[in-house]
C-alpha atoms as a PDB file:
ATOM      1  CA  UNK A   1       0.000   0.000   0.000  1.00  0.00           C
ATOM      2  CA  UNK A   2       1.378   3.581  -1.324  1.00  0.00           C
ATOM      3  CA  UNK A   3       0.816   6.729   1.431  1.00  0.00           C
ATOM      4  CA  UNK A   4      -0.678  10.100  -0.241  1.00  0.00           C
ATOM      5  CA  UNK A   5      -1.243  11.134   3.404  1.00  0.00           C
ATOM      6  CA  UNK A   6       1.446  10.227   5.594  1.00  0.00           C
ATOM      7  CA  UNK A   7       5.253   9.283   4.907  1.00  0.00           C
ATOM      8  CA  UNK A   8       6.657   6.296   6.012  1.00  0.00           C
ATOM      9  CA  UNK A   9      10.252   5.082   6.253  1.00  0.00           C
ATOM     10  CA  UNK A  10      12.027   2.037   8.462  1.00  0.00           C
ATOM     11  CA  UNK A  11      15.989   2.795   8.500  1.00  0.00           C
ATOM     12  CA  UNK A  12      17.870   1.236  11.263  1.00  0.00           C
ATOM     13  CA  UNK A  13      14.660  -0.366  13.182  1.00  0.00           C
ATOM     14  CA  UNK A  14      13.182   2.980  13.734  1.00  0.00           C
ATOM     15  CA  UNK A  15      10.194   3.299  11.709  1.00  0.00           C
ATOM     16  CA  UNK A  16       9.506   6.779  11.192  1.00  0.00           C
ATOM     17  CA  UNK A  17       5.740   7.970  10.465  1.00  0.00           C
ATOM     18  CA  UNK A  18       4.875  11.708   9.427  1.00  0.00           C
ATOM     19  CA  UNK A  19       1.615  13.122   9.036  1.00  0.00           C
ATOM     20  CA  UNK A  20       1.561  14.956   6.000  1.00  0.00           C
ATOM     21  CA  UNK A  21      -0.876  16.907   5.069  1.00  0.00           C
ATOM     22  CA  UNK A  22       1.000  20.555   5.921  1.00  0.00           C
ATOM     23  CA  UNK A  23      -0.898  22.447   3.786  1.00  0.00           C
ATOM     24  CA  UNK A  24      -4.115  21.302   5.946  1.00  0.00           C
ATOM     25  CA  UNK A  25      -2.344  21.484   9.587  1.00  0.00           C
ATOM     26  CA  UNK A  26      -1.750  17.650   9.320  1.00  0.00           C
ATOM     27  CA  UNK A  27      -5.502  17.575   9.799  1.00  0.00           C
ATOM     28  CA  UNK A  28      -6.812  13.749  10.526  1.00  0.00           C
ATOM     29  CA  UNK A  29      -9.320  13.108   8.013  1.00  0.00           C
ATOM     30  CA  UNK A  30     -10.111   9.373   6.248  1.00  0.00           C
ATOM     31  CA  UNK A  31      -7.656   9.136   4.390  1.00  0.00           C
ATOM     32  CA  UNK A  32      -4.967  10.135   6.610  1.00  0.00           C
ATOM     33  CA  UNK A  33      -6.888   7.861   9.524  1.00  0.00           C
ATOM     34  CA  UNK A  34      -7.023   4.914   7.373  1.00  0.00           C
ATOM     35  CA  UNK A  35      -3.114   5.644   6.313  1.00  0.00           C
ATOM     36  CA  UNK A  36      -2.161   5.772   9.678  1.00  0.00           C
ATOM     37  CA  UNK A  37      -3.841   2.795  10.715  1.00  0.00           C
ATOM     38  CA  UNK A  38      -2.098   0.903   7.997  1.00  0.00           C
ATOM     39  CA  UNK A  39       1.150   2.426   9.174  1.00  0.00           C
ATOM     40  CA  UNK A  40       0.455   1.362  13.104  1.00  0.00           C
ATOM     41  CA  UNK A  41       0.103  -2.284  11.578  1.00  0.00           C
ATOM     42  CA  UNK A  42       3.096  -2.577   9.985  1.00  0.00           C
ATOM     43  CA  UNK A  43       4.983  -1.005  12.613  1.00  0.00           C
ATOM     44  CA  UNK A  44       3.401  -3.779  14.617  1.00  0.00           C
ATOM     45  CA  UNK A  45       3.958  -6.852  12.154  1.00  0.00           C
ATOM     46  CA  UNK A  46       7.237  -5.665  11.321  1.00  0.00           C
ATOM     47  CA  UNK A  47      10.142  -7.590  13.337  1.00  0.00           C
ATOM     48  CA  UNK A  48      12.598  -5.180  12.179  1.00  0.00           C
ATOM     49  CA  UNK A  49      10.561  -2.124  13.602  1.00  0.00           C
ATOM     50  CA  UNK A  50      11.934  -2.214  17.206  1.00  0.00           C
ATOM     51  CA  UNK A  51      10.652   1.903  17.662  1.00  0.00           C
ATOM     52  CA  UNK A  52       8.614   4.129  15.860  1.00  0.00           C
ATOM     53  CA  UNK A  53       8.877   8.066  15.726  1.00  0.00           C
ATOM     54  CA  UNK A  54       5.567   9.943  14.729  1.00  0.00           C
ATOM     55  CA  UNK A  55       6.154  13.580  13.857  1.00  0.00           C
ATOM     56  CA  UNK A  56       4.246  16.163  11.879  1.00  0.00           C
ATOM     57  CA  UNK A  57       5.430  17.753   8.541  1.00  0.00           C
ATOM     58  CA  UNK A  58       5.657  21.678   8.067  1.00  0.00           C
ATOM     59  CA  UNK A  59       4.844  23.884  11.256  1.00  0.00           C
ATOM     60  CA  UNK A  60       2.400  22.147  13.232  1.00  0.00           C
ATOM     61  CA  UNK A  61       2.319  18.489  14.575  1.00  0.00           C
ATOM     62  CA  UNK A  62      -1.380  18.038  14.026  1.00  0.00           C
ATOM     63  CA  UNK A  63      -4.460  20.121  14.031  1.00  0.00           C
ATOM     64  CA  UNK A  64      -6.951  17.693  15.017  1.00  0.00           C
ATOM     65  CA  UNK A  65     -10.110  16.389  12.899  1.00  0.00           C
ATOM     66  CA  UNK A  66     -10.582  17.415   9.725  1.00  0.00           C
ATOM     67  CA  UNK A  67     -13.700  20.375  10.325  1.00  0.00           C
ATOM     68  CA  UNK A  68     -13.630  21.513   6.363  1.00  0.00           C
ATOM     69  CA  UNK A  69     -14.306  17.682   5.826  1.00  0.00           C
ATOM     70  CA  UNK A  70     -16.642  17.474   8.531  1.00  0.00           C
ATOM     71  CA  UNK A  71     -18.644  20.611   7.260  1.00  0.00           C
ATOM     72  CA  UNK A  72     -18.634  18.795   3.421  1.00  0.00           C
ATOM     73  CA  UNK A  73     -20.551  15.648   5.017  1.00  0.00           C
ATOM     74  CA  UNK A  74     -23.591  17.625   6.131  1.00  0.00           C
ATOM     75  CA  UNK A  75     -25.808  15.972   7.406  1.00  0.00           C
ATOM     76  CA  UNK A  76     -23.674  12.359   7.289  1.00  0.00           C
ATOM     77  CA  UNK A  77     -21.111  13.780   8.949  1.00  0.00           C
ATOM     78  CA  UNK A  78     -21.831  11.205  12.297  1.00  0.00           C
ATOM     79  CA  UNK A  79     -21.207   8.508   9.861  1.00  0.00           C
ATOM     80  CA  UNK A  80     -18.063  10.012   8.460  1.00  0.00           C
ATOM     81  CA  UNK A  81     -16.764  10.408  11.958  1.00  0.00           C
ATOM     82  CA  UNK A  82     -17.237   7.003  13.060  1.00  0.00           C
ATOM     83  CA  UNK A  83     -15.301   5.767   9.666  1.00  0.00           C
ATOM     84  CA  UNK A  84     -12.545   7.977  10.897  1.00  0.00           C
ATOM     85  CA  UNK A  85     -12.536   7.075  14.465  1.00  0.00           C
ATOM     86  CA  UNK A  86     -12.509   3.702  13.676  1.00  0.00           C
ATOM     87  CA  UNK A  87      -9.087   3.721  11.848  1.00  0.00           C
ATOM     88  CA  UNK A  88      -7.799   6.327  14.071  1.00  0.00           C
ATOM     89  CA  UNK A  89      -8.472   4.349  17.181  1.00  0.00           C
ATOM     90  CA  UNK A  90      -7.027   1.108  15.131  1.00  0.00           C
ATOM     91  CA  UNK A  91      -4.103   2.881  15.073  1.00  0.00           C
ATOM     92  CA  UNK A  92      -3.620   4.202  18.427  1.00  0.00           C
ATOM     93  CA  UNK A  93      -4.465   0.825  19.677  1.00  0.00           C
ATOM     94  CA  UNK A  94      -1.364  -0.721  17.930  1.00  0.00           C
ATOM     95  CA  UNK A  95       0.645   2.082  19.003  1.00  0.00           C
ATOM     96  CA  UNK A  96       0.244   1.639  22.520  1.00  0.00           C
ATOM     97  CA  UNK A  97      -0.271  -2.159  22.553  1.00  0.00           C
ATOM     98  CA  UNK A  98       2.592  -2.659  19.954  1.00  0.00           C
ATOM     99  CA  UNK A  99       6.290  -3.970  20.910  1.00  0.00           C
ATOM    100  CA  UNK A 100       7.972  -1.161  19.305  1.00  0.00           C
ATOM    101  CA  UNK A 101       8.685   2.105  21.905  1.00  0.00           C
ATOM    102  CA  UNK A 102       6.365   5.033  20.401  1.00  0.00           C
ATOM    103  CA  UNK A 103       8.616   8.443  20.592  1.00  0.00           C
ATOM    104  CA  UNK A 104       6.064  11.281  19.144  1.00  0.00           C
ATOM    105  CA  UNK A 105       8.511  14.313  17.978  1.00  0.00           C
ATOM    106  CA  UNK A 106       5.795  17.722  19.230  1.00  0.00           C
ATOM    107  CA  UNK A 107       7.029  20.227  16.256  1.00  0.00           C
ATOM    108  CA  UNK A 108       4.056  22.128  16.437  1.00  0.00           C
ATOM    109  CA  UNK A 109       0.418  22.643  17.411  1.00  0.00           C
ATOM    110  CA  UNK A 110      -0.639  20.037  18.705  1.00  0.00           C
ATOM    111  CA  UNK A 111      -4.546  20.311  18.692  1.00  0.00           C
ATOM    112  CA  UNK A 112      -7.542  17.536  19.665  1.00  0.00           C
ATOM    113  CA  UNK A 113      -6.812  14.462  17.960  1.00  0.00           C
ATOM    114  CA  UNK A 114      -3.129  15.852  17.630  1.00  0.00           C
ATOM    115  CA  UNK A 115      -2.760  16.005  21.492  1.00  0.00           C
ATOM    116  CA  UNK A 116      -4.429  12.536  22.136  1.00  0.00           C
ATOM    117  CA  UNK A 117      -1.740  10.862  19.314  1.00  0.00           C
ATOM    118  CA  UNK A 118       0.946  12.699  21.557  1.00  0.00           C
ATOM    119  CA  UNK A 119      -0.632  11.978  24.625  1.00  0.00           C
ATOM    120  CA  UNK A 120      -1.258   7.788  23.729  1.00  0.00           C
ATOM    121  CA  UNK A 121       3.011   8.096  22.572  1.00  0.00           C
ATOM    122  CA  UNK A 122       5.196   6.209  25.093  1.00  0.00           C
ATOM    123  CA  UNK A 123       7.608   8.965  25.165  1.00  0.00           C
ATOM    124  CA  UNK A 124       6.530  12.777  23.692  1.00  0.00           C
ATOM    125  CA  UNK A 125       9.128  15.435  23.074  1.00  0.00           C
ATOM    126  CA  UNK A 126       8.064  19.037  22.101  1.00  0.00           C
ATOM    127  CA  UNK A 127       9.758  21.784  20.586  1.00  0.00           C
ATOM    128  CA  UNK A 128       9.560  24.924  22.091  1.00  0.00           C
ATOM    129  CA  UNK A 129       7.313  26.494  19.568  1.00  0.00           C
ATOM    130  CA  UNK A 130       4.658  23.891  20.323  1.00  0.00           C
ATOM    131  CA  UNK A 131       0.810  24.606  21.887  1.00  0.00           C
ATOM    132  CA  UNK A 132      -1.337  22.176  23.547  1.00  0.00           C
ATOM    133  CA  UNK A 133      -5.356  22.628  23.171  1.00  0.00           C
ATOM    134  CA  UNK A 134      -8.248  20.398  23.465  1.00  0.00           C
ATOM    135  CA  UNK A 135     -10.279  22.356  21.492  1.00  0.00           C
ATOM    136  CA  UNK A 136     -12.771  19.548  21.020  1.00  0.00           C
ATOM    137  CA  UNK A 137     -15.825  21.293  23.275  1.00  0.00           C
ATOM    138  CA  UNK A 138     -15.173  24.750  21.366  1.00  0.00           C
ATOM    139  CA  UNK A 139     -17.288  23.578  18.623  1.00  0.00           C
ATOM    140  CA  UNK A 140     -19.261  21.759  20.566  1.00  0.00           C
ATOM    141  CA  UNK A 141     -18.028  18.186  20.239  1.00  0.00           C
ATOM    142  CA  UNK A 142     -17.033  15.402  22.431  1.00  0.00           C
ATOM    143  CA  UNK A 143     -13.170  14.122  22.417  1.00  0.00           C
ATOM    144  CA  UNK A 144     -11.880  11.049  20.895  1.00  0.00           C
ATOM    145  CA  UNK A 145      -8.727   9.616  19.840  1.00  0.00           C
ATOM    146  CA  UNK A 146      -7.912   8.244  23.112  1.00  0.00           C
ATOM    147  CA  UNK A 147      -7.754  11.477  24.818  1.00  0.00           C
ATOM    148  CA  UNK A 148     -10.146  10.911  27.821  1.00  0.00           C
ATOM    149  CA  UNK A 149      -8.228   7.781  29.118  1.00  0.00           C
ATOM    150  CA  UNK A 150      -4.493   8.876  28.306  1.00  0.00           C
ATOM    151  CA  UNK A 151      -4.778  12.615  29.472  1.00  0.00           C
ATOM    152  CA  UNK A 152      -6.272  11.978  32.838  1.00  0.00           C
ATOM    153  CA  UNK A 153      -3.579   9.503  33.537  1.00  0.00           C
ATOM    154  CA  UNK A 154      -0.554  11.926  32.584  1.00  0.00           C
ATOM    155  CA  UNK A 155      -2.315  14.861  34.581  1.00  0.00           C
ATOM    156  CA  UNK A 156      -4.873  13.686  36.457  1.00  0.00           C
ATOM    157  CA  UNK A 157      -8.905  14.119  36.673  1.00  0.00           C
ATOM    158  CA  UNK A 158      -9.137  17.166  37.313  1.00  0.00           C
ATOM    159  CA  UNK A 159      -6.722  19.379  35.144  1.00  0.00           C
ATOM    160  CA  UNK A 160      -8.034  16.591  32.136  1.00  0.00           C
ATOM    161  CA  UNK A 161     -11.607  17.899  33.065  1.00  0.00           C
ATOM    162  CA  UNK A 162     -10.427  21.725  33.261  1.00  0.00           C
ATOM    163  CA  UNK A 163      -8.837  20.982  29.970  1.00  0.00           C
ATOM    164  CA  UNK A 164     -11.466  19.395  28.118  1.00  0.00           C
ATOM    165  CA  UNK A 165     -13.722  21.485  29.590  1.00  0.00           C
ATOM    166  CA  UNK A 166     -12.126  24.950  29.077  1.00  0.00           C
ATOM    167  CA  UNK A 167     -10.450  24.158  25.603  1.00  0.00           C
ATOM    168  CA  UNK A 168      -7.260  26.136  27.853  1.00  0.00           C
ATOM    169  CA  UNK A 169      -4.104  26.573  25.437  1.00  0.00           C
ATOM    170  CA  UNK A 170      -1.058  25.196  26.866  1.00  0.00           C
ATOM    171  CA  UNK A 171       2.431  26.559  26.320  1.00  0.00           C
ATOM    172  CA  UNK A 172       5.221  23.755  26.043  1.00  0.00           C
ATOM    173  CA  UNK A 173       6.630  24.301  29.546  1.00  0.00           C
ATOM    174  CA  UNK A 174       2.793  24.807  30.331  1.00  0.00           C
ATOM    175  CA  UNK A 175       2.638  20.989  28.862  1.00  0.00           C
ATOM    176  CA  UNK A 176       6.080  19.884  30.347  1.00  0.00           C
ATOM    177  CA  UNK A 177       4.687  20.862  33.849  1.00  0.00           C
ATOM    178  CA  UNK A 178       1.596  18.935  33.933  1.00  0.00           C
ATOM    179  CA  UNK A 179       3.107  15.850  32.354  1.00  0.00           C
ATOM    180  CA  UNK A 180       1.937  16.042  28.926  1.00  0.00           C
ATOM    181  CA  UNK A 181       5.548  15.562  27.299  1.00  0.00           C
ATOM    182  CA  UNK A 182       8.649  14.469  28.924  1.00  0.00           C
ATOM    183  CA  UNK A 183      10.944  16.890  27.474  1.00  0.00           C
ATOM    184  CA  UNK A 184      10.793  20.605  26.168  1.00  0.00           C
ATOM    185  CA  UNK A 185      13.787  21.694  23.324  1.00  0.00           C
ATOM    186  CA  UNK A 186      14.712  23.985  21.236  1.00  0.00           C
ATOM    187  CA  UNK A 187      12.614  24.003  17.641  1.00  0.00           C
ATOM    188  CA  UNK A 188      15.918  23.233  15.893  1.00  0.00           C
ATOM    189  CA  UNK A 189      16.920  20.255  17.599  1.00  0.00           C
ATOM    190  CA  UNK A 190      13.685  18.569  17.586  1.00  0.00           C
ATOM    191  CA  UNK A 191      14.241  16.279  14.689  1.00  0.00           C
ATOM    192  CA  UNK A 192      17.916  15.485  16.178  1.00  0.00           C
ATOM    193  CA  UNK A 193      17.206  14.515  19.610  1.00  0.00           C
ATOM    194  CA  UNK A 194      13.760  12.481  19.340  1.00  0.00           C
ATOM    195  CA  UNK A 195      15.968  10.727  16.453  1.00  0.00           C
ATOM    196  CA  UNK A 196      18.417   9.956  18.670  1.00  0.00           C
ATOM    197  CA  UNK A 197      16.195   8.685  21.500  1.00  0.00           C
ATOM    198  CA  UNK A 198      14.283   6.590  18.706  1.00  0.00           C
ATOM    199  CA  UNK A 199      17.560   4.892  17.690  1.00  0.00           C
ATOM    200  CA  UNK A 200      18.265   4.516  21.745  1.00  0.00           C
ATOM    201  CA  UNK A 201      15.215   2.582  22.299  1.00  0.00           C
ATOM    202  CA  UNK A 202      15.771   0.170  19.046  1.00  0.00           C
ATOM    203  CA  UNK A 203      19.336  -0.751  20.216  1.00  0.00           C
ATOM    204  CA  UNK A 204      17.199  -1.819  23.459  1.00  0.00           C
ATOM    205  CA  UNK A 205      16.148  -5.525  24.278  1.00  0.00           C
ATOM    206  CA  UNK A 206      12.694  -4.590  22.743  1.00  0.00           C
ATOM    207  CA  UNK A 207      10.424  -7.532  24.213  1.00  0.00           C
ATOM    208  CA  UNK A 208      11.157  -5.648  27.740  1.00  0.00           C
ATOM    209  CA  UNK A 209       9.993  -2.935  26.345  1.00  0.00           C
ATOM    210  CA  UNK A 210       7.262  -4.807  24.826  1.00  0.00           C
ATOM    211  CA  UNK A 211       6.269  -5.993  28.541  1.00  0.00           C
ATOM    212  CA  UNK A 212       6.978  -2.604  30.387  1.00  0.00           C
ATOM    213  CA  UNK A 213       3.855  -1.451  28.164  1.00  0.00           C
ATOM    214  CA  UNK A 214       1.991  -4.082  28.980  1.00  0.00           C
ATOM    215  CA  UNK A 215       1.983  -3.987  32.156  1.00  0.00           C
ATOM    216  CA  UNK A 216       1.428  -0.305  32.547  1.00  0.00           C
ATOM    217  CA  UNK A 217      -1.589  -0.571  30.194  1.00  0.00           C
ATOM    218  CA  UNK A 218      -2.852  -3.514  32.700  1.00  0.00           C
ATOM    219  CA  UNK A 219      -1.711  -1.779  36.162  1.00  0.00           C
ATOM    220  CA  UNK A 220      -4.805   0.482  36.350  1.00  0.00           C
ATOM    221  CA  UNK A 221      -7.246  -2.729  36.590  1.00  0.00           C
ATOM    222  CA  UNK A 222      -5.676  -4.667  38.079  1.00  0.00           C
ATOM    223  CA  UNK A 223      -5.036  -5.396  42.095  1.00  0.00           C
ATOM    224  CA  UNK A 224      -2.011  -5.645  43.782  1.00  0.00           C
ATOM    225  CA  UNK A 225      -1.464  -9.708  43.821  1.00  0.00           C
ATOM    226  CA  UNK A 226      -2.910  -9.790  40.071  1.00  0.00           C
ATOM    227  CA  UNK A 227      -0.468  -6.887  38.852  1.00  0.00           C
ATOM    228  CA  UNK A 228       2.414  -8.631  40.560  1.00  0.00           C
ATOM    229  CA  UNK A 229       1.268 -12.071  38.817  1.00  0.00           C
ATOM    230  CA  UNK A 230       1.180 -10.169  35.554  1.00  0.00           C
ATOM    231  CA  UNK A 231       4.716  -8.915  36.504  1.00  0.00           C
ATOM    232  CA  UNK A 232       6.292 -12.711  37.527  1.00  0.00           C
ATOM    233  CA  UNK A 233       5.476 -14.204  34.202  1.00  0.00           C
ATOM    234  CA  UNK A 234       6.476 -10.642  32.304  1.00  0.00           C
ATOM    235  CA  UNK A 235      10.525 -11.342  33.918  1.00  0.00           C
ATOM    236  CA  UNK A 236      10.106 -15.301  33.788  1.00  0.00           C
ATOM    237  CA  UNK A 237       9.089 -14.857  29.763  1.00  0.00           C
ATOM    238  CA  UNK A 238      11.488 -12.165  29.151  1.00  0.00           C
ATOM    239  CA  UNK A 239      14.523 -14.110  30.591  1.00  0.00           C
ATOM    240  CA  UNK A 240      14.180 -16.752  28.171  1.00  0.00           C
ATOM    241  CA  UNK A 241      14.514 -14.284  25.373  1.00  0.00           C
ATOM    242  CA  UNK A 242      18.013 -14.341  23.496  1.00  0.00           C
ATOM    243  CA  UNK A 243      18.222 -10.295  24.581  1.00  0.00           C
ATOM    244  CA  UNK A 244      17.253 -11.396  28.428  1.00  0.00           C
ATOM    245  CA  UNK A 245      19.909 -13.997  28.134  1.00  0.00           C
ATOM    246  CA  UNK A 246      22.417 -11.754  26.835  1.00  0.00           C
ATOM    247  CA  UNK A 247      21.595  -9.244  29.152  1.00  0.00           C
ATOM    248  CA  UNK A 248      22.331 -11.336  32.225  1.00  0.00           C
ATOM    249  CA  UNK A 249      25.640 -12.573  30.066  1.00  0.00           C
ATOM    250  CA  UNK A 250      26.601  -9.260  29.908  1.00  0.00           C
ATOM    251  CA  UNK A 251      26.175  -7.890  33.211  1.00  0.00           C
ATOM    252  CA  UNK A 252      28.367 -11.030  35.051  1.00  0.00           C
ATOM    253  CA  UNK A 253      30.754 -10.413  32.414  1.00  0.00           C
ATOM    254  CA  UNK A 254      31.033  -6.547  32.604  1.00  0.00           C
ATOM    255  CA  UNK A 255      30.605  -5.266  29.190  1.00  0.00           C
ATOM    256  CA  UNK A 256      27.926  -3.378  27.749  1.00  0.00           C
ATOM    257  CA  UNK A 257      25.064  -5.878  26.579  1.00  0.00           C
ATOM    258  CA  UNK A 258      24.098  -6.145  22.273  1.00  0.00           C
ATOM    259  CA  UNK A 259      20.474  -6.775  21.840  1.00  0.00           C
ATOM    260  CA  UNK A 260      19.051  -7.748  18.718  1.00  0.00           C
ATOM    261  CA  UNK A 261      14.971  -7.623  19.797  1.00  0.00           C
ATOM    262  CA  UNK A 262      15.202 -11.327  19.898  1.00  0.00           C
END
């Protein structure tokens, strides 16, 4: 399958996804949604993929929805938005459920559907330049795309409700401080460092990685006793793995361990 919507590149196990539709704010409509879902699928069937990096082309990261599509649909507009949600949520699903460490690379606005894509990321780095809004209840919709059970994890109940609520703009430090993105840096070194950190994680023993979001997804469910269970056969599976072996090989024998995501 050919992308008109997105780009799509594997180089080095990191496969790197861009939204690209500049010259409509990177706007998710279903086309892009059904692109991206495709991408999110072969970044999870993939065995070379051992990290993914999902940036924005041009200026902003993503603008949310697409509203000038949404406003074309008339009165089938519910149906349009439940094709789109469906492949959007598709893809977020594989994201977060997927082996592969998911760095999202903030270059710009990052608006509704944008926030929740950098919000469901494993790690999210923002340039400087970048805004935060929900902007979902300004026109008098409801949020999707993940963001009502990502956001209130990273910041809480209530500053998600005062957010979805209020449609409030966030700065990047504004974002850094609640917990939306790990780390704030300059616009120009963007690109360089969530590169970098991308190629970090793929060097890593990626079925750990694979079970460190696992278990995080299942911790909120799950008791004490059953989270630990979850968490003895997590180690006892990942030990016999040829990265867990070499891991332990490399520790007794002092040297700096070479996984292969094996």
């Amino acid at each position: 399958m050919g992308f008109e919507t997105i780009r799509f590149e594997v180089s080095q196990g990191v496969a790197r996804v861009t939204l690209a539709r500049p010259d409509a704010a990177n706007t998710i409509g279903l086309a892009l949604a059904r692109e991206l879902a495709e991408a999110a699928l072969r970044c999870d069937e993939d065995r070379a993929v051992r990290a993914v990096l999902l940036t924005g082309e041009g200026k902003l990261f993503c603008g949310g929805g697409d509203i000038g599509a949404f406003a074309e649909a008339g009165d089938g507009v519910p149906t349009l938005i439940k094709q789109i949600t469906a492949h959007l949520h598709v893809a977020v699903s594989r994201f977060a459920r997927g082996r592969a460490p998911v760095v999202a690379a903030v270059n710009g606005a990052a608006a509704g559907a944008g926030l929740a894509l950098a919000c469901a990321a494993d790690v999210a780095i923002a340039s400087d330049a970048a805004k935060f809004t929900l902007a979902y209840t300004r026109i008098g919709l409801a949020p999707d795309g993940s963001s009502t059970w990502f956001l209130p994890r990273l910041v809480g109940a209530r500053r998600a409700l005062e957010l979805l609520l209020t449609n409030r703009t966030l700065t990047a430090q504004e974002a850094l401080e609640m917990g939306l993105v790990n780390r704030v840096v300059p616009a120009a070194s963007l690109v360089a460092e969530a590169e970098a950190l991308a190629r970090e994680l793929a060097d890593g023993p990626t079925e750990a990685f694979a079970a460190v979001k696992r278990l995080l997804l299942l911790s909120p469910t799950q008791g004490l006793e059953a989270q630990m269970e979850h968490e003895a056969h997590a180690i006892a599976d990942t030990a016999r793995t040829a990265d867990g072996k070499e891991g332990i090989a490399s520790f007794l024998g002092k040297r700096a361990p070479r996984f292969k995501g094996r």
